[in-house]
N, C-alpha and C. Protein backbone atom coordinates (compact mmCIF):
# COMPACT_ATOMS: atom_id res chain seq x y z
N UNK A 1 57.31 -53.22 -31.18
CA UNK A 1 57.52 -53.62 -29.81
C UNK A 1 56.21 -54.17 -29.25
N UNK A 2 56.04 -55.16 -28.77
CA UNK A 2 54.86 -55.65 -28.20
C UNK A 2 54.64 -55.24 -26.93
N UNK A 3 53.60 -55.18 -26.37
CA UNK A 3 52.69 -54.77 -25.56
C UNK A 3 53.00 -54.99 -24.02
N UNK A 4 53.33 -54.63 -23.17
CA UNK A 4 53.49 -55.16 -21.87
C UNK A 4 52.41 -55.89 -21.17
N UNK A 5 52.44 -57.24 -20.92
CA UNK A 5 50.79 -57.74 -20.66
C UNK A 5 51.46 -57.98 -18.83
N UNK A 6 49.73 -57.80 -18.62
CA UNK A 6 49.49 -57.29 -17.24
C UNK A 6 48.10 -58.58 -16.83
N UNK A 7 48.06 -59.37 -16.25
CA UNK A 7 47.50 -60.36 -15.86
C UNK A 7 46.80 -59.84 -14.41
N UNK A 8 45.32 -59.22 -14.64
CA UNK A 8 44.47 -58.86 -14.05
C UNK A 8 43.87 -60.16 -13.11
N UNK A 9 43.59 -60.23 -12.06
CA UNK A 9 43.14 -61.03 -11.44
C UNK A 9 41.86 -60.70 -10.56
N UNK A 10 40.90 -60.88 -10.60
CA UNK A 10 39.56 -60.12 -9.69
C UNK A 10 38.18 -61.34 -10.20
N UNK A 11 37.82 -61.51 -9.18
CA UNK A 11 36.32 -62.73 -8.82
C UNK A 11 35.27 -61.73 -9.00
N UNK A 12 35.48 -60.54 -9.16
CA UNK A 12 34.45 -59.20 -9.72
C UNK A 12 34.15 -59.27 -10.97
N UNK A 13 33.39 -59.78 -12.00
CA UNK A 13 33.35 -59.29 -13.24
C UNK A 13 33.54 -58.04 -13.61
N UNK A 14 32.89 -57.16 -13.21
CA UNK A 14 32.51 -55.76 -13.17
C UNK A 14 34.23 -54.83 -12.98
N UNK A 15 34.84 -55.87 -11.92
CA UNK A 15 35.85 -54.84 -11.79
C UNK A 15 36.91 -55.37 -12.44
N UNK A 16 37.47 -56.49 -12.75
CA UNK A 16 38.21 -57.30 -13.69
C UNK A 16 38.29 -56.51 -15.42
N UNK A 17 36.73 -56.99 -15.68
CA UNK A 17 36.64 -55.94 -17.32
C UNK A 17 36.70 -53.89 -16.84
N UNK A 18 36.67 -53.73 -16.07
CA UNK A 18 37.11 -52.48 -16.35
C UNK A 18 38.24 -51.97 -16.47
N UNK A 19 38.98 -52.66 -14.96
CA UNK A 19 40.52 -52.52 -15.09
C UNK A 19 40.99 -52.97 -16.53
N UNK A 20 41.15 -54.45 -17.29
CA UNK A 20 41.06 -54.52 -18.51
C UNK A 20 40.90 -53.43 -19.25
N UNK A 21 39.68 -52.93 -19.38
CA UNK A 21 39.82 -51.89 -20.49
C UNK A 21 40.43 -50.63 -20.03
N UNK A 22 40.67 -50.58 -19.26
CA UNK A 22 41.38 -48.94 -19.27
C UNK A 22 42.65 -49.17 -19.08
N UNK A 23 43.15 -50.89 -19.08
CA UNK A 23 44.38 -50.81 -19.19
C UNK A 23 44.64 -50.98 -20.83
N UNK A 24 43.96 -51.72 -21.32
CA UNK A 24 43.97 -51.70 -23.02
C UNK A 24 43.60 -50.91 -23.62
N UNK A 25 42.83 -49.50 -23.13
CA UNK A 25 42.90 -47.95 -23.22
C UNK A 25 44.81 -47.76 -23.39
N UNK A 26 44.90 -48.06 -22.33
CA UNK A 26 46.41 -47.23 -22.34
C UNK A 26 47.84 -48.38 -22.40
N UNK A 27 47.49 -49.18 -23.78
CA UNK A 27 48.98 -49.40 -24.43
C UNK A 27 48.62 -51.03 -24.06
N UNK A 28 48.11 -51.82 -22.70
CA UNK A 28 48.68 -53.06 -21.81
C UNK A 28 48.31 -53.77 -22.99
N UNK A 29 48.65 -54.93 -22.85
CA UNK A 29 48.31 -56.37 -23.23
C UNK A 29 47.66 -56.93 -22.29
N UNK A 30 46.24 -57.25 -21.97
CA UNK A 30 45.47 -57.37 -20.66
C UNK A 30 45.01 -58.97 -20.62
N UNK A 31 45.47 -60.01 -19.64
CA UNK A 31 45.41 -61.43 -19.80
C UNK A 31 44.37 -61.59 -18.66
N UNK A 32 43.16 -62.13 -18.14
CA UNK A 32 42.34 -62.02 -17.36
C UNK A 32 41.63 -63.19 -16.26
N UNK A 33 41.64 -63.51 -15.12
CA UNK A 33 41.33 -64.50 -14.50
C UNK A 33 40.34 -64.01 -13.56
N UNK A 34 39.77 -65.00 -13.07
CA UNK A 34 38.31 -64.72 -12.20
C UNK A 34 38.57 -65.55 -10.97
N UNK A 35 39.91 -66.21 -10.97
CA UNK A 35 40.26 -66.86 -9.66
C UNK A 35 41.72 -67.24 -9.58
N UNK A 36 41.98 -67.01 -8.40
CA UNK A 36 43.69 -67.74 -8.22
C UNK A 36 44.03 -68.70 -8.89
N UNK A 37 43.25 -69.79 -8.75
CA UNK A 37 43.83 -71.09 -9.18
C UNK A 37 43.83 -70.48 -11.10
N UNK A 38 43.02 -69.82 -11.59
CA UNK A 38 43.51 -69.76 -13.50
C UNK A 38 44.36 -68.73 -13.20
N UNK A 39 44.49 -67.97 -12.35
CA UNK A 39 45.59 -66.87 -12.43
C UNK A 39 47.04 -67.92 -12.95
N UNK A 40 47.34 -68.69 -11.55
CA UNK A 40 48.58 -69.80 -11.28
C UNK A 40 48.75 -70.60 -12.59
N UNK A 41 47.65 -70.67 -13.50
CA UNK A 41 47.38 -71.60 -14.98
C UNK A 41 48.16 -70.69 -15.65
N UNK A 42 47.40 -69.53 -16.01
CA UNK A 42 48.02 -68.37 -16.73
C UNK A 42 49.50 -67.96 -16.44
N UNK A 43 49.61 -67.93 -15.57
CA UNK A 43 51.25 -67.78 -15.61
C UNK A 43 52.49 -68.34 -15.76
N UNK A 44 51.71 -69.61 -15.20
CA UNK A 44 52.78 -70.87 -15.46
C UNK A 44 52.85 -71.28 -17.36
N UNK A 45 51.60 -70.18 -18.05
CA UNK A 45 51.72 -71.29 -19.08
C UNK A 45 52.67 -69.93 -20.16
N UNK A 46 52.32 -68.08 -19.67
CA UNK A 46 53.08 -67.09 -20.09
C UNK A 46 52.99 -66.23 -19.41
N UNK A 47 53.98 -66.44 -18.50
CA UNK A 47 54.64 -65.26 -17.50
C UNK A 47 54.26 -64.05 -17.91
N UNK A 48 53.40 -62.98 -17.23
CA UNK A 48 53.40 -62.03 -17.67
C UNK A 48 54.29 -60.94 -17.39
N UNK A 49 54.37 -59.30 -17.14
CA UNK A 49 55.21 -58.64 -17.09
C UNK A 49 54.61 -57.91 -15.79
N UNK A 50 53.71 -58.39 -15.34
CA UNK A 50 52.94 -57.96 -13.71
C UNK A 50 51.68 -58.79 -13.56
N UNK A 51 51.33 -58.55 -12.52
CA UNK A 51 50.50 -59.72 -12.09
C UNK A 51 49.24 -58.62 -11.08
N UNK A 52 48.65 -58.22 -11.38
CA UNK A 52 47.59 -57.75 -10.35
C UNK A 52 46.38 -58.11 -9.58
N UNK A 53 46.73 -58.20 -8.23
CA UNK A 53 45.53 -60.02 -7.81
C UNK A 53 45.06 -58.81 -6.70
N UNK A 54 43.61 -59.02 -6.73
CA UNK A 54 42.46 -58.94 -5.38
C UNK A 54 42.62 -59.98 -4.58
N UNK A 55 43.24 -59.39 -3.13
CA UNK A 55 42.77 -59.92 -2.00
C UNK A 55 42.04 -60.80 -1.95
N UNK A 56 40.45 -60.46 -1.70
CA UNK A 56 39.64 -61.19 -1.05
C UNK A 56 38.90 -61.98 -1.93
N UNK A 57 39.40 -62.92 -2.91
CA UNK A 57 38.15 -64.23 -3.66
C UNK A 57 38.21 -65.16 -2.80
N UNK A 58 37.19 -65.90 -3.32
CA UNK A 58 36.99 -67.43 -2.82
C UNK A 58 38.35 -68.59 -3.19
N UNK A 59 38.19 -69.16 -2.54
CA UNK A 59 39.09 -70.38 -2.49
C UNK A 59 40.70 -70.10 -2.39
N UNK A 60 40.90 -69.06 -2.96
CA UNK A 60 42.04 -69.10 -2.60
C UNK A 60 42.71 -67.12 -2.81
N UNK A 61 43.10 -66.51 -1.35
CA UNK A 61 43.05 -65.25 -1.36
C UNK A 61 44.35 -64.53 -2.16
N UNK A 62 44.28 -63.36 -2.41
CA UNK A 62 45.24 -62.83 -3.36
C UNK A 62 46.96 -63.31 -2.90
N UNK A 63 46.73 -63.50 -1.36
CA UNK A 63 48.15 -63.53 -0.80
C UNK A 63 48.57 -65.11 -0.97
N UNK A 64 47.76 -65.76 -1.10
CA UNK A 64 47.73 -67.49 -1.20
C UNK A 64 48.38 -67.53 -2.83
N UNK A 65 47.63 -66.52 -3.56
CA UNK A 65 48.02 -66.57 -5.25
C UNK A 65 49.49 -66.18 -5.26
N UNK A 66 49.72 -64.98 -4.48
CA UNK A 66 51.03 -64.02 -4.24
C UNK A 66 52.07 -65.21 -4.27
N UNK A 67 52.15 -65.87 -3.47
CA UNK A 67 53.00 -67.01 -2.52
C UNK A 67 53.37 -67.70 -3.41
N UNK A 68 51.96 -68.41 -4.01
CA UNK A 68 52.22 -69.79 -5.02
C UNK A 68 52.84 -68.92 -5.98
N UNK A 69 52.69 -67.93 -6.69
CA UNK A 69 53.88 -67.04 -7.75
C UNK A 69 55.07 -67.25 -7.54
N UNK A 70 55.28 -67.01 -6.19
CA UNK A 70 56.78 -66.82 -6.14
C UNK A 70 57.57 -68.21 -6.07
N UNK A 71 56.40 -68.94 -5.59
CA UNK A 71 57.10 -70.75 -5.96
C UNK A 71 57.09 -71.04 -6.99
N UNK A 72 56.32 -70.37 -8.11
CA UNK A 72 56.30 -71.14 -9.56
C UNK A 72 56.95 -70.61 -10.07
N UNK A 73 57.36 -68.91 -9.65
CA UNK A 73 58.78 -68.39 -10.74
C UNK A 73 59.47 -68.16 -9.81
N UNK A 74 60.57 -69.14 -9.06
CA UNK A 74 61.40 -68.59 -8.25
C UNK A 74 62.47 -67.79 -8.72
N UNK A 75 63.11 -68.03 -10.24
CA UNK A 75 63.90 -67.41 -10.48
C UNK A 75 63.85 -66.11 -11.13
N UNK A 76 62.33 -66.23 -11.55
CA UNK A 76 61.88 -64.29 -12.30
C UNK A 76 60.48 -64.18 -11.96
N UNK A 77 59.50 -64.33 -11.00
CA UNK A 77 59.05 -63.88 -10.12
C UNK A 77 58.52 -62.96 -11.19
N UNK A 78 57.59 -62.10 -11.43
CA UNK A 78 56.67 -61.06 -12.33
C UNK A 78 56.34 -60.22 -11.00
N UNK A 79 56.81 -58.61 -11.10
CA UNK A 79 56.05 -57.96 -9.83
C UNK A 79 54.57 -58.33 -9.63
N UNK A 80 54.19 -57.87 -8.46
CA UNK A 80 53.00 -58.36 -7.78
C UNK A 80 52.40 -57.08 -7.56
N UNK A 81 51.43 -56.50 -7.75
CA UNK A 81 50.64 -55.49 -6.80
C UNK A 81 49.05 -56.25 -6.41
N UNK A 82 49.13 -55.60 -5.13
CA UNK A 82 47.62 -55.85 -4.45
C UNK A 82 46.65 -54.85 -4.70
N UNK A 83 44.95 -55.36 -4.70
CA UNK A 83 44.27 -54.40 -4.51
C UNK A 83 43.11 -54.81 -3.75
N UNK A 84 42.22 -54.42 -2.85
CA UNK A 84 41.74 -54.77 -2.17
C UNK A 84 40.77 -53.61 -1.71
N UNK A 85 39.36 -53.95 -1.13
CA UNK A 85 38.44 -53.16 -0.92
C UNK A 85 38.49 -53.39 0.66
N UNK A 86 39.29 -53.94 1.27
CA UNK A 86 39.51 -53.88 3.01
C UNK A 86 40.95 -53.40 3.31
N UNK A 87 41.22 -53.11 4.18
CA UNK A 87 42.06 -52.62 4.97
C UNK A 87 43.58 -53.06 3.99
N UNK A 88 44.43 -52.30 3.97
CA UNK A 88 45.69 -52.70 3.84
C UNK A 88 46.49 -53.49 4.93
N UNK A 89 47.06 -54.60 4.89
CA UNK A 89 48.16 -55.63 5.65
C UNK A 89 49.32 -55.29 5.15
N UNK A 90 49.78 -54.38 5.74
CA UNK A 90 51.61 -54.29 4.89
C UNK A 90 52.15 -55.35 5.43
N UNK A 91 52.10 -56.20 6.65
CA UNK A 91 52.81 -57.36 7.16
C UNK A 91 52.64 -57.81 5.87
N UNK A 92 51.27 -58.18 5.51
CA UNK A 92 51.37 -59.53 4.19
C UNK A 92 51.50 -59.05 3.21
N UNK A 93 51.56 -57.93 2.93
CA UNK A 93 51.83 -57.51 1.41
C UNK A 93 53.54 -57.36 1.32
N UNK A 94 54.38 -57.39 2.50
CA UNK A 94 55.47 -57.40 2.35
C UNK A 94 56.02 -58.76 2.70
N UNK A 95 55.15 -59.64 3.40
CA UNK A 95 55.92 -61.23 2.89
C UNK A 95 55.48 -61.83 1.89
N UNK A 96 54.54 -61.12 1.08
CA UNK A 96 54.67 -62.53 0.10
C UNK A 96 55.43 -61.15 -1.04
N UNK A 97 56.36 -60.17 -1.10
CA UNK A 97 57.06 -59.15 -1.80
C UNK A 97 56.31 -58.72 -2.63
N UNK A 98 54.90 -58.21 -2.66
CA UNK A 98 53.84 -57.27 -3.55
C UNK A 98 54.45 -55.88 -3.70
N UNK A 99 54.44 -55.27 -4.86
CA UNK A 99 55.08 -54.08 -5.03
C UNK A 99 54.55 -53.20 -5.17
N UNK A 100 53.27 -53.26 -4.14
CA UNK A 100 52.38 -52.09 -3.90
C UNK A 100 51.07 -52.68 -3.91
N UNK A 101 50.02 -52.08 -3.05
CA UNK A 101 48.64 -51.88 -2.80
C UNK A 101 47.87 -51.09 -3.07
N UNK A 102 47.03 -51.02 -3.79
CA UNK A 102 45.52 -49.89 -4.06
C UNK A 102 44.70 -50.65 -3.39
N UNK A 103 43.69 -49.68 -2.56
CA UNK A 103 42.61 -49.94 -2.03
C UNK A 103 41.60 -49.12 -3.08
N UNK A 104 40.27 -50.51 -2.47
CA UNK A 104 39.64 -50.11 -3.79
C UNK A 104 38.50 -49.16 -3.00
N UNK A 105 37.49 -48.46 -3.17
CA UNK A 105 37.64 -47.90 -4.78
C UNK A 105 38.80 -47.41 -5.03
N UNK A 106 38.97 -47.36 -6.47
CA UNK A 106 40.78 -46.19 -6.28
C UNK A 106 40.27 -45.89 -8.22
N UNK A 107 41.18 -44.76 -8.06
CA UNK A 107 40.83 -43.84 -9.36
C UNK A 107 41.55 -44.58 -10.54
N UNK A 108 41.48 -44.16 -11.67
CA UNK A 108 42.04 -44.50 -12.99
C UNK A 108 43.71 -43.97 -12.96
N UNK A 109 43.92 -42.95 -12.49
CA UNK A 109 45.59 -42.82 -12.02
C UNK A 109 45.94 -43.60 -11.43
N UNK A 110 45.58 -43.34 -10.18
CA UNK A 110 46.07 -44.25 -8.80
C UNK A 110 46.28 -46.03 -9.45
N UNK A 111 45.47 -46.33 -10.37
CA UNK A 111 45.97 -47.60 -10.84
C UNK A 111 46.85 -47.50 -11.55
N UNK A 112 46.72 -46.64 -12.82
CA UNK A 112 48.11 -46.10 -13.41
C UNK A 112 49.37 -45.91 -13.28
N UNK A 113 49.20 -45.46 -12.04
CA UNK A 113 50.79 -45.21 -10.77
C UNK A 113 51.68 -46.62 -10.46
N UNK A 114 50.36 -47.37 -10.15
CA UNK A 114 51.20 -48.13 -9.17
C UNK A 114 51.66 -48.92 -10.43
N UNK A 115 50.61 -49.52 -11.49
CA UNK A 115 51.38 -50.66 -12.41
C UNK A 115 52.22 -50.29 -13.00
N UNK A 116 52.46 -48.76 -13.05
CA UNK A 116 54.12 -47.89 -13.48
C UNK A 116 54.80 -47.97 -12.92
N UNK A 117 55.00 -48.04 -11.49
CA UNK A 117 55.94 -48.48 -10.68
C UNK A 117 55.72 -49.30 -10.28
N UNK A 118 55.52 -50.58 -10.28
CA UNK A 118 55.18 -51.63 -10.14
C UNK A 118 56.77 -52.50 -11.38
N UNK A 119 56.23 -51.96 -12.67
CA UNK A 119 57.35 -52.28 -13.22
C UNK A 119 58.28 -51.87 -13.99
N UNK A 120 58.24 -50.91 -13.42
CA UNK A 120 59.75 -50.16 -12.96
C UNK A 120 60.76 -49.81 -11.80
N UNK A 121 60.53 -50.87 -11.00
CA UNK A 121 61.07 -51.21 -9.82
C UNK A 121 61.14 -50.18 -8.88
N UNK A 122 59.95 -49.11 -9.13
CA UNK A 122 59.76 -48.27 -8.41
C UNK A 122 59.86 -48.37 -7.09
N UNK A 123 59.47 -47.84 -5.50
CA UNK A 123 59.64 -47.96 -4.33
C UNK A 123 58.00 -48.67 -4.36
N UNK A 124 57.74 -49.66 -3.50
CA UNK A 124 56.05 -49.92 -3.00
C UNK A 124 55.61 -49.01 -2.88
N UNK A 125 53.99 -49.40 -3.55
CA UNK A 125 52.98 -47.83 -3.38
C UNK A 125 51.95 -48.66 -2.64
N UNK A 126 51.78 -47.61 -1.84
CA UNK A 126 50.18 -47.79 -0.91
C UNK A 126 49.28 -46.75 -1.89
N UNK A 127 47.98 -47.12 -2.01
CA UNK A 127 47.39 -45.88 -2.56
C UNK A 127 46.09 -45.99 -2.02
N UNK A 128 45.08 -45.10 -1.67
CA UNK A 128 44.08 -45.39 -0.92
C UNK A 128 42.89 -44.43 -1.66
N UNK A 129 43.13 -43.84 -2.89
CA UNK A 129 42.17 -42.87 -3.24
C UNK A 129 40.96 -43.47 -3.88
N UNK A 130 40.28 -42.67 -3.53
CA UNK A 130 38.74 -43.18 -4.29
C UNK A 130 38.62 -43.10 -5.44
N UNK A 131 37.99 -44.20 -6.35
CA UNK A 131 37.70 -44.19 -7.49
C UNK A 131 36.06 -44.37 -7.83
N UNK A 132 35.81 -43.33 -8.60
CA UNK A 132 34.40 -43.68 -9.21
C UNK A 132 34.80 -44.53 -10.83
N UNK A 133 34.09 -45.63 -10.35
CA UNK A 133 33.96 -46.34 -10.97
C UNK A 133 33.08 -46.48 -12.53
N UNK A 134 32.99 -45.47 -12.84
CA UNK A 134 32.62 -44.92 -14.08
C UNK A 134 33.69 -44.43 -14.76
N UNK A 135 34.86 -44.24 -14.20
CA UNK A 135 35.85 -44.09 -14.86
C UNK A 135 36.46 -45.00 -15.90
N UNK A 136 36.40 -46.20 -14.87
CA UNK A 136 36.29 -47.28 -16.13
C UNK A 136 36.04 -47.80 -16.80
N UNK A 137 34.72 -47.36 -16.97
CA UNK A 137 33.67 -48.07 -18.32
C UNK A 137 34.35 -47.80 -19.83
């Protein structure tokens, strides 16, 4: 059975390769972008099985990436979760249909959680717990 790949999205090096590895710690297939616009490349070219985009990069913000997703797969759409080191927007995390938010820092579970229910059509998760970031090395 192949791997469930999970298309990490973060303008963080630091936090991009960690999430990566502790998701390829635990089973993912981990596909990786450093900006919206290769996220929108990457997907259009193999849909992944979730999509996990930071908020706040340059040029174009996680909810701008969110949006253009749902125009490029209108008909199977890949869940969405947000993560973000500012404030949660449930207005915008519920129009562009994200299937949950971690604020960052957030722990090695708390990411665990949500990309589990994330796709498993779980209910939206807010999650707000702190993560030391040594967890993911």
């Amino acid at each position: 059975m192949a791997a469930t790949t999970v298309l990490v999205t973060d303008d963080d090096d630091y936090v991009r390769r960690a999430v990566a590895r502790l998701l390829r710690h635990h089973g993912y297939h981990v596909v990786c972008a450093s900006s919206g616009a290769q996220a929108l490349e990457l997907a259009a070219v193999a849909p992944p099985a979730l999509v996990l985009l930071d908020v706040m990069m340059p040029e174009m913000d996680g909810f701008a990436v969110a949006q253009a997703l749902r125009q490029q797969h209108r008909q199977a759409c890949p869940p969405i979760a947000i993560m973000s080191a500012g404030p949660p927007c449930e207005a915008q995390r519920l129009a562009v249909g994200a299937a949950g938010f971690l604020r960052k820092p957030f722990s090695s579970d708390a990411l665990l959680t949500l990309i589990e229910r994330a796709l498993h059509s779980g209910p939206p998760v807010a999650q707000g717990a702190a993560m030391d970031t040594a967890q993911l090395s």
